[in-house]
PDB file of N, CA and C in Angstrom:
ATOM      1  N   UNK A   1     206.222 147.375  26.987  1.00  0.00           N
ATOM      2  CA  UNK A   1     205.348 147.773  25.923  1.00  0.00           C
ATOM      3  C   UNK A   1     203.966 147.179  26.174  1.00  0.00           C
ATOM      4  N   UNK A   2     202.705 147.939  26.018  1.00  0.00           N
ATOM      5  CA  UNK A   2     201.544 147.493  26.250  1.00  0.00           C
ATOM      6  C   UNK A   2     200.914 147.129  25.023  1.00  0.00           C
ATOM      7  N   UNK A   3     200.346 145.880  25.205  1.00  0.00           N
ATOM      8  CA  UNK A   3     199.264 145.922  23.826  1.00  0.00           C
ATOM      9  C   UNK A   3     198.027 145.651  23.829  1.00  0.00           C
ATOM     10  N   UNK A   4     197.097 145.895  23.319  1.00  0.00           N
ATOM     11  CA  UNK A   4     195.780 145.709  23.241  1.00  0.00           C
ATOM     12  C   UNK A   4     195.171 144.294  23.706  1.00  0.00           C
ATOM     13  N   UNK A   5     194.692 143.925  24.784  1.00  0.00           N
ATOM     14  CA  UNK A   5     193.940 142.850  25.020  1.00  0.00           C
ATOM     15  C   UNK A   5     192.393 142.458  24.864  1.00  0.00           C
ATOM     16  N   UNK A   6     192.315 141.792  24.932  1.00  0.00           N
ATOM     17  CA  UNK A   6     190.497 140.883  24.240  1.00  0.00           C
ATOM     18  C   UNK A   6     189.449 141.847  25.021  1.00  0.00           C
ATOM     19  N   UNK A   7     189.994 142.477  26.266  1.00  0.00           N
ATOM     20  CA  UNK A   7     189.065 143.159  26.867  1.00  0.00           C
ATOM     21  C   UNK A   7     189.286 144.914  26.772  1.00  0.00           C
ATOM     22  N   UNK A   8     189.753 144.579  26.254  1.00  0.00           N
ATOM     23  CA  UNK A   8     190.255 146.641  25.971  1.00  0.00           C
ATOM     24  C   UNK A   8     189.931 146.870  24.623  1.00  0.00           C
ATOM     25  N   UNK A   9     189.400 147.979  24.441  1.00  0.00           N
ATOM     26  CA  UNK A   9     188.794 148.191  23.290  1.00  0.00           C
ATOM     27  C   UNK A   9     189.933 149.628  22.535  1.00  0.00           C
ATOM     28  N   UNK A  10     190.377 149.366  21.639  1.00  0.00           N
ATOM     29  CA  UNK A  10     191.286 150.088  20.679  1.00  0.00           C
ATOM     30  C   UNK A  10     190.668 151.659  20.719  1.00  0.00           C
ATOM     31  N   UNK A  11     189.307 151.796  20.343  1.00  0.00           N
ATOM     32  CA  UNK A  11     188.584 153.092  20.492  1.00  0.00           C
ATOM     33  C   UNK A  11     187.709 153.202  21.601  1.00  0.00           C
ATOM     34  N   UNK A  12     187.533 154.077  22.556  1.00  0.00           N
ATOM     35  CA  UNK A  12     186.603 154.190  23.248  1.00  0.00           C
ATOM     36  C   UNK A  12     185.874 156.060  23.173  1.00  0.00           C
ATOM     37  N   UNK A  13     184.264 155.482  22.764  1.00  0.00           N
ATOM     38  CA  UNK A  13     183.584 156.529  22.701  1.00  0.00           C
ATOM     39  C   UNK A  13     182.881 157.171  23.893  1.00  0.00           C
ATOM     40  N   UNK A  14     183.246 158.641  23.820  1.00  0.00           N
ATOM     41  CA  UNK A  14     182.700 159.490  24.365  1.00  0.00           C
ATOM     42  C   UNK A  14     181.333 159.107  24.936  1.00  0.00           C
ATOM     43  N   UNK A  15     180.125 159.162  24.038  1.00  0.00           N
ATOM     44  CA  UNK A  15     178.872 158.930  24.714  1.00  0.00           C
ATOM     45  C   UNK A  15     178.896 157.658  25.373  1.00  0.00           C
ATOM     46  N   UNK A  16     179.447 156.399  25.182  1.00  0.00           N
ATOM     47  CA  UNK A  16     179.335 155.196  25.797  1.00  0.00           C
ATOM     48  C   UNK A  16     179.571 155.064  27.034  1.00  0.00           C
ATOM     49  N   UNK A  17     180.774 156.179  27.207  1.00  0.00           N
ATOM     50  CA  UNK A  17     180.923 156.544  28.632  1.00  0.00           C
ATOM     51  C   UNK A  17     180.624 157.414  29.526  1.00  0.00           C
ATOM     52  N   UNK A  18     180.221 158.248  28.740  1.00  0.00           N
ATOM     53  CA  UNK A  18     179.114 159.165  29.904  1.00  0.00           C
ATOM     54  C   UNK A  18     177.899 158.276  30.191  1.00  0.00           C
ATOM     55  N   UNK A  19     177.455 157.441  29.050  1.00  0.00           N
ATOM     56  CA  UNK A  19     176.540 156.749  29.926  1.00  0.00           C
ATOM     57  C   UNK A  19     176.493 155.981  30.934  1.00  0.00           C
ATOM     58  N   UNK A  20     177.446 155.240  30.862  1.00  0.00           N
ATOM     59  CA  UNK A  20     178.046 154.425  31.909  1.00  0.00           C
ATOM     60  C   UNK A  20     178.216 155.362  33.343  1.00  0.00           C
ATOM     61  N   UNK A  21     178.680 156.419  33.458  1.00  0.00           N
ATOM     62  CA  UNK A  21     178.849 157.244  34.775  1.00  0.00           C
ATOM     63  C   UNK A  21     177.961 157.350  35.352  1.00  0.00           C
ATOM     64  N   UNK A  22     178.914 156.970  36.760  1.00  0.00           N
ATOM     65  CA  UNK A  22     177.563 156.985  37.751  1.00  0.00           C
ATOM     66  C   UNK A  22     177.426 158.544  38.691  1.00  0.00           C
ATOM     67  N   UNK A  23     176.388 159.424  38.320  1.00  0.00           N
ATOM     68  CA  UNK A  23     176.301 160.940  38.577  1.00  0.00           C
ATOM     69  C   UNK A  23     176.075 161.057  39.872  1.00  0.00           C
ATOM     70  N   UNK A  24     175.811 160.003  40.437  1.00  0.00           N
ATOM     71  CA  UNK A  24     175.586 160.062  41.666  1.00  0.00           C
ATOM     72  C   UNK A  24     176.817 159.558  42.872  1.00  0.00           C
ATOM     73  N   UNK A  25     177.470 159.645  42.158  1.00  0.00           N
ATOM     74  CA  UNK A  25     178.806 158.568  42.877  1.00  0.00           C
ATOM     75  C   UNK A  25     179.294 160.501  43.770  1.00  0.00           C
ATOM     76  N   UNK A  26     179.847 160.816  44.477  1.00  0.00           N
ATOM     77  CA  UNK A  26     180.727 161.960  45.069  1.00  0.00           C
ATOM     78  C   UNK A  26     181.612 162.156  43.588  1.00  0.00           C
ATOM     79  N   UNK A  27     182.620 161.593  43.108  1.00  0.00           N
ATOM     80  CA  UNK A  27     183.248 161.530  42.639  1.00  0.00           C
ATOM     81  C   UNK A  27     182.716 161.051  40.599  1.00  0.00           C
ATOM     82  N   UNK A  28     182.273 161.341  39.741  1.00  0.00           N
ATOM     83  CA  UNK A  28     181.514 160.936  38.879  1.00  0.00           C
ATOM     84  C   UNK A  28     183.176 160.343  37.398  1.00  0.00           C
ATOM     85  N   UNK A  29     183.681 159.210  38.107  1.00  0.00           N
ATOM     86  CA  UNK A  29     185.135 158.645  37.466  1.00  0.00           C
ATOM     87  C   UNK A  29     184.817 157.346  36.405  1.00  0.00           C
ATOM     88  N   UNK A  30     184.669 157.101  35.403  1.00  0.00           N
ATOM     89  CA  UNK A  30     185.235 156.154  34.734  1.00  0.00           C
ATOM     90  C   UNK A  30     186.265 155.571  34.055  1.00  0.00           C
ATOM     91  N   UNK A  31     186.756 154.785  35.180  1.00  0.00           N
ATOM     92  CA  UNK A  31     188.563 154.247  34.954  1.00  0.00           C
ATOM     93  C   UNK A  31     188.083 152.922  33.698  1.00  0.00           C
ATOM     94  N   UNK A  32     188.886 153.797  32.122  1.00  0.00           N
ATOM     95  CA  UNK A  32     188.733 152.665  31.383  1.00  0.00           C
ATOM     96  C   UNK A  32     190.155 152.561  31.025  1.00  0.00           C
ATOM     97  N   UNK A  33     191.352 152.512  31.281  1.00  0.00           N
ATOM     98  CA  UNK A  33     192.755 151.417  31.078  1.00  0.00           C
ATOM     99  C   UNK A  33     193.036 151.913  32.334  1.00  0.00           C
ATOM    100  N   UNK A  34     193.886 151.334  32.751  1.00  0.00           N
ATOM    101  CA  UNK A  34     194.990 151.124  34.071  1.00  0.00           C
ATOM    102  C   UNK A  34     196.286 150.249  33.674  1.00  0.00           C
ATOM    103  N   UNK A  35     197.398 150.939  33.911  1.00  0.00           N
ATOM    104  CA  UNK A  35     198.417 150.391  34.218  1.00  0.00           C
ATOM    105  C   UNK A  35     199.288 150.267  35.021  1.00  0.00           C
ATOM    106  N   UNK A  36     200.381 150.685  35.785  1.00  0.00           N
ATOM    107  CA  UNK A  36     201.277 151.026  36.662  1.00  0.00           C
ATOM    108  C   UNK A  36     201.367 152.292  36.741  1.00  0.00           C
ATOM    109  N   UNK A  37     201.543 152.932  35.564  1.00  0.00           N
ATOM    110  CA  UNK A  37     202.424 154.038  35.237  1.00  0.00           C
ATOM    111  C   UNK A  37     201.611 154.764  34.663  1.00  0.00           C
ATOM    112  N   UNK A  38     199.968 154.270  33.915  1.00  0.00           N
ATOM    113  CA  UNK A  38     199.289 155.143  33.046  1.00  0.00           C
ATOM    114  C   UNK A  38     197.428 154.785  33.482  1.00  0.00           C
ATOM    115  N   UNK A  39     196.902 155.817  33.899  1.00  0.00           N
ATOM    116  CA  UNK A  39     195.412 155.423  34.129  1.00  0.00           C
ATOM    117  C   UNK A  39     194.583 156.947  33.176  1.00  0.00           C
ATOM    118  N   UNK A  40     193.906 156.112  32.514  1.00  0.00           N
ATOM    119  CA  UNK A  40     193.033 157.122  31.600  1.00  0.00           C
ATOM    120  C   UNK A  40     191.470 156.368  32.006  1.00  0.00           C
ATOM    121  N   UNK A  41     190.892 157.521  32.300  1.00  0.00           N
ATOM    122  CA  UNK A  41     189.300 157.402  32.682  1.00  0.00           C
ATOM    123  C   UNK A  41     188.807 158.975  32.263  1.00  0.00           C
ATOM    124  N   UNK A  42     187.476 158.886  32.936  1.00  0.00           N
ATOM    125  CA  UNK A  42     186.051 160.111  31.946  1.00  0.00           C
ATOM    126  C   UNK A  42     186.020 160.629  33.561  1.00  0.00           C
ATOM    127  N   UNK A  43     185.998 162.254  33.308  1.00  0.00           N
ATOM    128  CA  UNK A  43     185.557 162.454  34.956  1.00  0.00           C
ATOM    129  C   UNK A  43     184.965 163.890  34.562  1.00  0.00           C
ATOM    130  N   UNK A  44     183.796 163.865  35.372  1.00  0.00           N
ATOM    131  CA  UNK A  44     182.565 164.654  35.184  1.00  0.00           C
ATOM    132  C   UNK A  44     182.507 165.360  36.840  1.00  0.00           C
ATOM    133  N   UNK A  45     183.341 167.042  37.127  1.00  0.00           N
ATOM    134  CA  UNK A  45     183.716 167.147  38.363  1.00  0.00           C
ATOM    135  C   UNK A  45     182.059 167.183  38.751  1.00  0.00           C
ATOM    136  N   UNK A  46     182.022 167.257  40.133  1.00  0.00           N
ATOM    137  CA  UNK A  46     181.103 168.060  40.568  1.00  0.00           C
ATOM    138  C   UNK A  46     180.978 169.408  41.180  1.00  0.00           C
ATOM    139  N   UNK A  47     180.004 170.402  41.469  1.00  0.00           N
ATOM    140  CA  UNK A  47     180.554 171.832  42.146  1.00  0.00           C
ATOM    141  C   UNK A  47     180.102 171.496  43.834  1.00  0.00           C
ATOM    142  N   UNK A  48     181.453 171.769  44.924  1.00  0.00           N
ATOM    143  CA  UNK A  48     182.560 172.054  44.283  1.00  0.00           C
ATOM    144  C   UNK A  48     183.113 170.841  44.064  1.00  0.00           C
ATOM    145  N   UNK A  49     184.183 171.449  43.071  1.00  0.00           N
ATOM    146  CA  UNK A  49     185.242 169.899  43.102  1.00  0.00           C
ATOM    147  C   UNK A  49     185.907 169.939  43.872  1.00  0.00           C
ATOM    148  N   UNK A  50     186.161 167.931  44.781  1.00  0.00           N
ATOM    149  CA  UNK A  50     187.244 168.868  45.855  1.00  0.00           C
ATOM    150  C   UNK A  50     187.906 167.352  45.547  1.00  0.00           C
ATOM    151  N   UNK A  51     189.165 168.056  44.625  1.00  0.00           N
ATOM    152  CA  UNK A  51     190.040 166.754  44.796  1.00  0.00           C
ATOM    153  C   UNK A  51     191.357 167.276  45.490  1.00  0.00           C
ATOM    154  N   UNK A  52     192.017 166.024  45.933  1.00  0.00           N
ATOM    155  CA  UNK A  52     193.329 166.473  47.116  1.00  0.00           C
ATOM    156  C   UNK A  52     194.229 165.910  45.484  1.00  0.00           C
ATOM    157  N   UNK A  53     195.637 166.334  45.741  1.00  0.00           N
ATOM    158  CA  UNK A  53     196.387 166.386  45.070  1.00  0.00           C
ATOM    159  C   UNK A  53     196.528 165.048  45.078  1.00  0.00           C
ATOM    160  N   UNK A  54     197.139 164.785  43.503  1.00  0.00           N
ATOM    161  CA  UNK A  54     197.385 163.016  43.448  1.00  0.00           C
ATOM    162  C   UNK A  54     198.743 162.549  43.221  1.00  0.00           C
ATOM    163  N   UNK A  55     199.266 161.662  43.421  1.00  0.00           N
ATOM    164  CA  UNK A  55     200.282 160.980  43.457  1.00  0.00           C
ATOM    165  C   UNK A  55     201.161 161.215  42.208  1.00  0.00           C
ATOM    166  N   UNK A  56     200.460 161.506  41.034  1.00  0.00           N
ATOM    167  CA  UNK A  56     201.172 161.636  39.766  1.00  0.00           C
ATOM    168  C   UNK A  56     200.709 162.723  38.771  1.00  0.00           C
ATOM    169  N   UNK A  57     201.681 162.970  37.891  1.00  0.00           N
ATOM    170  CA  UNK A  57     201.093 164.007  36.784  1.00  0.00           C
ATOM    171  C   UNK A  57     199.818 163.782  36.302  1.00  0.00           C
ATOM    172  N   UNK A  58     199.473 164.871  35.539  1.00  0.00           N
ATOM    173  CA  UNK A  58     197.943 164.518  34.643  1.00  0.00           C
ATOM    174  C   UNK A  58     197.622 165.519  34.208  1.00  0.00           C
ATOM    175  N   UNK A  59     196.715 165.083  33.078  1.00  0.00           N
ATOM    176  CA  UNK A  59     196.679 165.437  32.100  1.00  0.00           C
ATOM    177  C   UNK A  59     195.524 165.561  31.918  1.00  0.00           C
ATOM    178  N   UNK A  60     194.417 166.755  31.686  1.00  0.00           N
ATOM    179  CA  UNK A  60     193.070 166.772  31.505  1.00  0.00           C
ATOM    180  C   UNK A  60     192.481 166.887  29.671  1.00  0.00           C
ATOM    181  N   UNK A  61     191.714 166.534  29.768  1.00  0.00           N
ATOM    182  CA  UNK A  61     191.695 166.823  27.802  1.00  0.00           C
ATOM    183  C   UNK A  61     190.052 167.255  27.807  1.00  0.00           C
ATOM    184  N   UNK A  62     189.644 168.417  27.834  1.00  0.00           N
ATOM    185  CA  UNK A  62     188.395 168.810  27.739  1.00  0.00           C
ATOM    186  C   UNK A  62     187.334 167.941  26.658  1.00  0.00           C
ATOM    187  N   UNK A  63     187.098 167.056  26.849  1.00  0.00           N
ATOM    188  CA  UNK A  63     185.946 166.742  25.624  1.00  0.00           C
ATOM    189  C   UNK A  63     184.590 167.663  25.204  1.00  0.00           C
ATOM    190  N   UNK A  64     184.444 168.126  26.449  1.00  0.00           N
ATOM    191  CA  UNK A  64     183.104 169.314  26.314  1.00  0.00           C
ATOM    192  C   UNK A  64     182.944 170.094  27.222  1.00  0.00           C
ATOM    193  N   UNK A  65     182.674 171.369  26.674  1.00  0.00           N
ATOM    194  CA  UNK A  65     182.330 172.473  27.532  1.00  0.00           C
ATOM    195  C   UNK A  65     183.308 173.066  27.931  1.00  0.00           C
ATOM    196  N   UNK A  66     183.298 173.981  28.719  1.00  0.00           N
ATOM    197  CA  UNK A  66     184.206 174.531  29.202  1.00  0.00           C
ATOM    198  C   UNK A  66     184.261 175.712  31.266  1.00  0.00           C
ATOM    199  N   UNK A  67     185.443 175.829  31.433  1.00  0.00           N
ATOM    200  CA  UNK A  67     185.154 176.185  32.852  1.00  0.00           C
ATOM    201  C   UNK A  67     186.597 176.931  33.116  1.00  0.00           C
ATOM    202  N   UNK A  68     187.060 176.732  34.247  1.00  0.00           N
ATOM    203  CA  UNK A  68     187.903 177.244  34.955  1.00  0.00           C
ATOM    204  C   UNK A  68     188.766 176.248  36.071  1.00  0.00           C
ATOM    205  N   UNK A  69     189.943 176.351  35.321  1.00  0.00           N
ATOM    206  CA  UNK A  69     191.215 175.323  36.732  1.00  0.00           C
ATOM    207  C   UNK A  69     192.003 176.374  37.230  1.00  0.00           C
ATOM    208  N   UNK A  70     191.961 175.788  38.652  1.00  0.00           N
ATOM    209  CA  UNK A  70     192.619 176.138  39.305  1.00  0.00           C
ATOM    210  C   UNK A  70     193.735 175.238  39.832  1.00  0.00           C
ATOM    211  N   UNK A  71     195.403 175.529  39.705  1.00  0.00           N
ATOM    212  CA  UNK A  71     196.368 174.819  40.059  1.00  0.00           C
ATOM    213  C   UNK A  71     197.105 175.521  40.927  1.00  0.00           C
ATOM    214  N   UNK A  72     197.153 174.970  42.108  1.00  0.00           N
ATOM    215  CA  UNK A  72     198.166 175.592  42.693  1.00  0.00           C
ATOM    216  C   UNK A  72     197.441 177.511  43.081  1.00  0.00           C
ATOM    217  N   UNK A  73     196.355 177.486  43.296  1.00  0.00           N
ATOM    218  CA  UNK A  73     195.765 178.876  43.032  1.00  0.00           C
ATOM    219  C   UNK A  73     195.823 180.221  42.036  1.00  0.00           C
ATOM    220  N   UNK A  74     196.177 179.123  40.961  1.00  0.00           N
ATOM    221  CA  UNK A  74     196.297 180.374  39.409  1.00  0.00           C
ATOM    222  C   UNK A  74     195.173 179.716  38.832  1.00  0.00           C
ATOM    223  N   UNK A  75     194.175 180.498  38.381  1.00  0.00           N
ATOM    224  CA  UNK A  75     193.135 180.031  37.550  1.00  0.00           C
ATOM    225  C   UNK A  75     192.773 180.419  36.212  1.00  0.00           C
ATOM    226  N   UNK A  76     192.671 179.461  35.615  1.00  0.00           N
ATOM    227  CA  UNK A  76     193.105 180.057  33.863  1.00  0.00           C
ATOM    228  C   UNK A  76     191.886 179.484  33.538  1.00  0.00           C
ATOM    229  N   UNK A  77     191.435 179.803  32.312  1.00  0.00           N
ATOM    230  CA  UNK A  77     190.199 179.841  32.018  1.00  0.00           C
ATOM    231  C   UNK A  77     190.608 178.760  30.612  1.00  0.00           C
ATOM    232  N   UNK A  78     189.391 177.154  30.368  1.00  0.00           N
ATOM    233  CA  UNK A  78     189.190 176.385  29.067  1.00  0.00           C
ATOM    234  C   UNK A  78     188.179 176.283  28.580  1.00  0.00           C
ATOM    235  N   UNK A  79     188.557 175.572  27.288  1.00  0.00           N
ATOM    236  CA  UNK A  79     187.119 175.075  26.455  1.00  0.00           C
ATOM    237  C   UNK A  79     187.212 173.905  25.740  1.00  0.00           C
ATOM    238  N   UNK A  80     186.266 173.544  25.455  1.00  0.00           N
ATOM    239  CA  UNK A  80     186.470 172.268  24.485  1.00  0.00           C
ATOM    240  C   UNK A  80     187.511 171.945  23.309  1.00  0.00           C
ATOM    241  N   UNK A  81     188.386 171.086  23.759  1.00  0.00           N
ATOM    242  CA  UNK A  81     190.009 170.935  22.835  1.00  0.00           C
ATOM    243  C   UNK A  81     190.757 170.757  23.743  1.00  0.00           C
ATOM    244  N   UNK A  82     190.900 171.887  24.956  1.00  0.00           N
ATOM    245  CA  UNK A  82     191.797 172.222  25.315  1.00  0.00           C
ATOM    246  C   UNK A  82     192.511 170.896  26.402  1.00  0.00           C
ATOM    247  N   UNK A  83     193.849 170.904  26.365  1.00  0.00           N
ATOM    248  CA  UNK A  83     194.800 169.920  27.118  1.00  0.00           C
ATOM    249  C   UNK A  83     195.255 170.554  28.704  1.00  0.00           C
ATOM    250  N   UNK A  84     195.065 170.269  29.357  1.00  0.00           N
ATOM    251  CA  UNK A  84     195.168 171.071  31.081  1.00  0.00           C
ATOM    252  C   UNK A  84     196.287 170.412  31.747  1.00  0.00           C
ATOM    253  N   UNK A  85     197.434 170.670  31.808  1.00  0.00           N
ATOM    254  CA  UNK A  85     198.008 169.808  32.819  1.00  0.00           C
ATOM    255  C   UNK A  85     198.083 170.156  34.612  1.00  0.00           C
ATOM    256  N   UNK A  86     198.830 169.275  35.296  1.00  0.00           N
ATOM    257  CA  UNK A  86     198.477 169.409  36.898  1.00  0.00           C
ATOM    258  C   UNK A  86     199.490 168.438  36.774  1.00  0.00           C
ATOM    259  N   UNK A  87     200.462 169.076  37.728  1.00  0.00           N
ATOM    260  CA  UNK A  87     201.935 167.987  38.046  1.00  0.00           C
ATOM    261  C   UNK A  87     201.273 167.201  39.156  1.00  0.00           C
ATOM    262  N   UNK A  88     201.963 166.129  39.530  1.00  0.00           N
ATOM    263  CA  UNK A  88     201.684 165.511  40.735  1.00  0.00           C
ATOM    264  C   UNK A  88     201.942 166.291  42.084  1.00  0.00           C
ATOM    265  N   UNK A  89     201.166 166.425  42.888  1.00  0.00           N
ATOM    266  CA  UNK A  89     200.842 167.067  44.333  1.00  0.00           C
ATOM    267  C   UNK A  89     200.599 168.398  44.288  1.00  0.00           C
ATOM    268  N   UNK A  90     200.100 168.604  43.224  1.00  0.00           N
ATOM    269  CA  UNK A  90     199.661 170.383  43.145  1.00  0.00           C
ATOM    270  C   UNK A  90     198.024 170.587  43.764  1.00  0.00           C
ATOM    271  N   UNK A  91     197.823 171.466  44.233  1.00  0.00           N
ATOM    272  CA  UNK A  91     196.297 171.550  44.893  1.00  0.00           C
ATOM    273  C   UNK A  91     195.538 171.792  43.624  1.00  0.00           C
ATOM    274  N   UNK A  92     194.364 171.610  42.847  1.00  0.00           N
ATOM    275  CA  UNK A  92     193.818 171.995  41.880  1.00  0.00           C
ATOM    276  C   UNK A  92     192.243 171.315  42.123  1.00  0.00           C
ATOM    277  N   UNK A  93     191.385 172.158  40.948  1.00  0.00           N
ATOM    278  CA  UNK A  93     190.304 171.979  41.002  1.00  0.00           C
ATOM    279  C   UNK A  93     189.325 172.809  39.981  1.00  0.00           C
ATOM    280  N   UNK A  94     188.222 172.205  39.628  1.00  0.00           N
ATOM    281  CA  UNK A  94     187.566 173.198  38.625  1.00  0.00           C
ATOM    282  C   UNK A  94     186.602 173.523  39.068  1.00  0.00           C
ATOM    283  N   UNK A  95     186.554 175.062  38.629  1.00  0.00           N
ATOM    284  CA  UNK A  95     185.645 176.019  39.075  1.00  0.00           C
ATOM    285  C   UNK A  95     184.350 176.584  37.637  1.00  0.00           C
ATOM    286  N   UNK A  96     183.707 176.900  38.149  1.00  0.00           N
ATOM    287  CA  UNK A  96     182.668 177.735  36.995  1.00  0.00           C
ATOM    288  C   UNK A  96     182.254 176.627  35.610  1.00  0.00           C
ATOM    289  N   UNK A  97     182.591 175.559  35.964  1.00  0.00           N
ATOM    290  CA  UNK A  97     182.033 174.765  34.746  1.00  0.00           C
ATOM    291  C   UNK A  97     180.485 174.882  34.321  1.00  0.00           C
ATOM    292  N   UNK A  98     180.789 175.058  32.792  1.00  0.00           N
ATOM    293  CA  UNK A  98     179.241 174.037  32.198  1.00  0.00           C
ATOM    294  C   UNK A  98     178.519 172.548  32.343  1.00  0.00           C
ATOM    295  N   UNK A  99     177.497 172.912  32.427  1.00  0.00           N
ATOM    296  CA  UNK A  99     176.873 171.643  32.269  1.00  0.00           C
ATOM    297  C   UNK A  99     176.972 170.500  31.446  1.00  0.00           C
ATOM    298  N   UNK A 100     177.732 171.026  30.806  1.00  0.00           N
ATOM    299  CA  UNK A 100     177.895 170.242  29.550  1.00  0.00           C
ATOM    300  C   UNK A 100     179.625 169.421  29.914  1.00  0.00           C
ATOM    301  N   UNK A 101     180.296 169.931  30.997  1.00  0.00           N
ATOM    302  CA  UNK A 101     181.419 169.414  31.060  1.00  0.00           C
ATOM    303  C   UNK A 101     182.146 168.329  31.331  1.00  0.00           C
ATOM    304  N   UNK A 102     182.849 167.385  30.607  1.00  0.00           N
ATOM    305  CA  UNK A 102     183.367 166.430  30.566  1.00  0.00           C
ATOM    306  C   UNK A 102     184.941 166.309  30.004  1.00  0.00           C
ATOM    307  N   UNK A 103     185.811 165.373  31.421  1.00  0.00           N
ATOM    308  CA  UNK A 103     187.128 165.641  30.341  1.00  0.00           C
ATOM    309  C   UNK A 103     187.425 164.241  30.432  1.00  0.00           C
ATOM    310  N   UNK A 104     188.632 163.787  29.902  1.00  0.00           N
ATOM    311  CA  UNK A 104     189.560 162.909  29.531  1.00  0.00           C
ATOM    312  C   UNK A 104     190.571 162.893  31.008  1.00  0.00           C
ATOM    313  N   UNK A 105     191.061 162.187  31.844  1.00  0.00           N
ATOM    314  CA  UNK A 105     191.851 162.166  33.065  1.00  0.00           C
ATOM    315  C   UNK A 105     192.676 161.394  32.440  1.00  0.00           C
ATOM    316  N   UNK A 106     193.935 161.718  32.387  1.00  0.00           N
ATOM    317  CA  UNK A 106     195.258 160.226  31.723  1.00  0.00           C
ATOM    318  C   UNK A 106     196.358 160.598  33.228  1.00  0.00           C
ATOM    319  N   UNK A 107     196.236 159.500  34.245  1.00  0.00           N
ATOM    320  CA  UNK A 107     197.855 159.976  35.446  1.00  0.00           C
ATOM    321  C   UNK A 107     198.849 158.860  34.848  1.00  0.00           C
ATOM    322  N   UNK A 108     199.781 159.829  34.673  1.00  0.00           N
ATOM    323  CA  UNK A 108     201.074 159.164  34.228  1.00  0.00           C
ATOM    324  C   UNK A 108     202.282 159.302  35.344  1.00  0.00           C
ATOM    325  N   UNK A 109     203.360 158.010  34.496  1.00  0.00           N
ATOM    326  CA  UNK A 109     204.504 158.090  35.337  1.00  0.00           C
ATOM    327  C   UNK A 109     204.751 158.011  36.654  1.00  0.00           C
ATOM    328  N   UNK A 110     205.763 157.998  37.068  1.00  0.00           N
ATOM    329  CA  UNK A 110     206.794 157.588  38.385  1.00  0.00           C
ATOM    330  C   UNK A 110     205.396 158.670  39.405  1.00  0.00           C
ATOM    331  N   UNK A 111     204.659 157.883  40.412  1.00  0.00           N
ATOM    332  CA  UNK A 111     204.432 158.120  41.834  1.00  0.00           C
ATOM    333  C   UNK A 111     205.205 158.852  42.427  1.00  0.00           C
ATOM    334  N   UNK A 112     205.028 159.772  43.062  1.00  0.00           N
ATOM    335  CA  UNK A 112     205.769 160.814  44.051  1.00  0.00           C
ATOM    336  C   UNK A 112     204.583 160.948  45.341  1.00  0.00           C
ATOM    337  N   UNK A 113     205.637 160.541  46.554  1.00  0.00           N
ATOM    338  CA  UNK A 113     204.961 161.045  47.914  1.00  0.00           C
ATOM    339  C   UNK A 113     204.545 162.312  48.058  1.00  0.00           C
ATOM    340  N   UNK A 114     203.279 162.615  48.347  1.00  0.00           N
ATOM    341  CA  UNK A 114     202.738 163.431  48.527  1.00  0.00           C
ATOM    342  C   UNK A 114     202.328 163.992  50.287  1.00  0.00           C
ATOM    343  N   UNK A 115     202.884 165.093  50.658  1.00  0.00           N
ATOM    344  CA  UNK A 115     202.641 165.567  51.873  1.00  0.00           C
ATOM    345  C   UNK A 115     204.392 165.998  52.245  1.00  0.00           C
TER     346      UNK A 115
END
């Protein structure tokens, strides 16, 4: 069971962390918890996005804007609300985003070899 420590903050806001992102990084990621089994961070793709499949499930949570995922080469179209999942080792990536786009990244659970 996890519980809240002196350095983890119970709420974490949206704008606090886009500010914090660094836009210039390849990758534009802010990892705010980590655990074994659970990592939730802010990720702002870039075009294109090119991520390789990851080790574990996940879970996207649109905070803003909206675009296009592609999993596994089916591409379904979101918007702001919307919950995206991507099993672990699936090829995926977002396409046609707004400028405005920002989601929620949570990888959960048991690691699986990938390749």
């Amino acid at each position: 069971m996890s519980t809240v420590t002196d350095d983890q903050k119970t709420v974490v806001a949206l704008d606090e962390v886009i500010a914090k992102l660094d836009m210039a990084a390849p990758i534009p990621f802010s990892l705010e918890h980590a655990e074994e089994d659970l990592i939730l961070g802010l990720y702002k793709p870039q075009s294109p996005d090119e991520q390789s499949p990851h080790e574990q499930d996940e879970y996207y949570f649109v905070a803003r804007g909206n675009g296009e995922i592609s999993v596994n080469g089916v591409i379904e179209a979101f918007t702001t609300g919307d919950a995206l999942f991507v099993p672990a080792g699936a090829d995926h990536g977002f396409l046609n985003t707004s400028a405005d786009f920002y989601c929620w990244v949570i990888f959960y659970g048991p690691k699986f070899e990938i390749g």
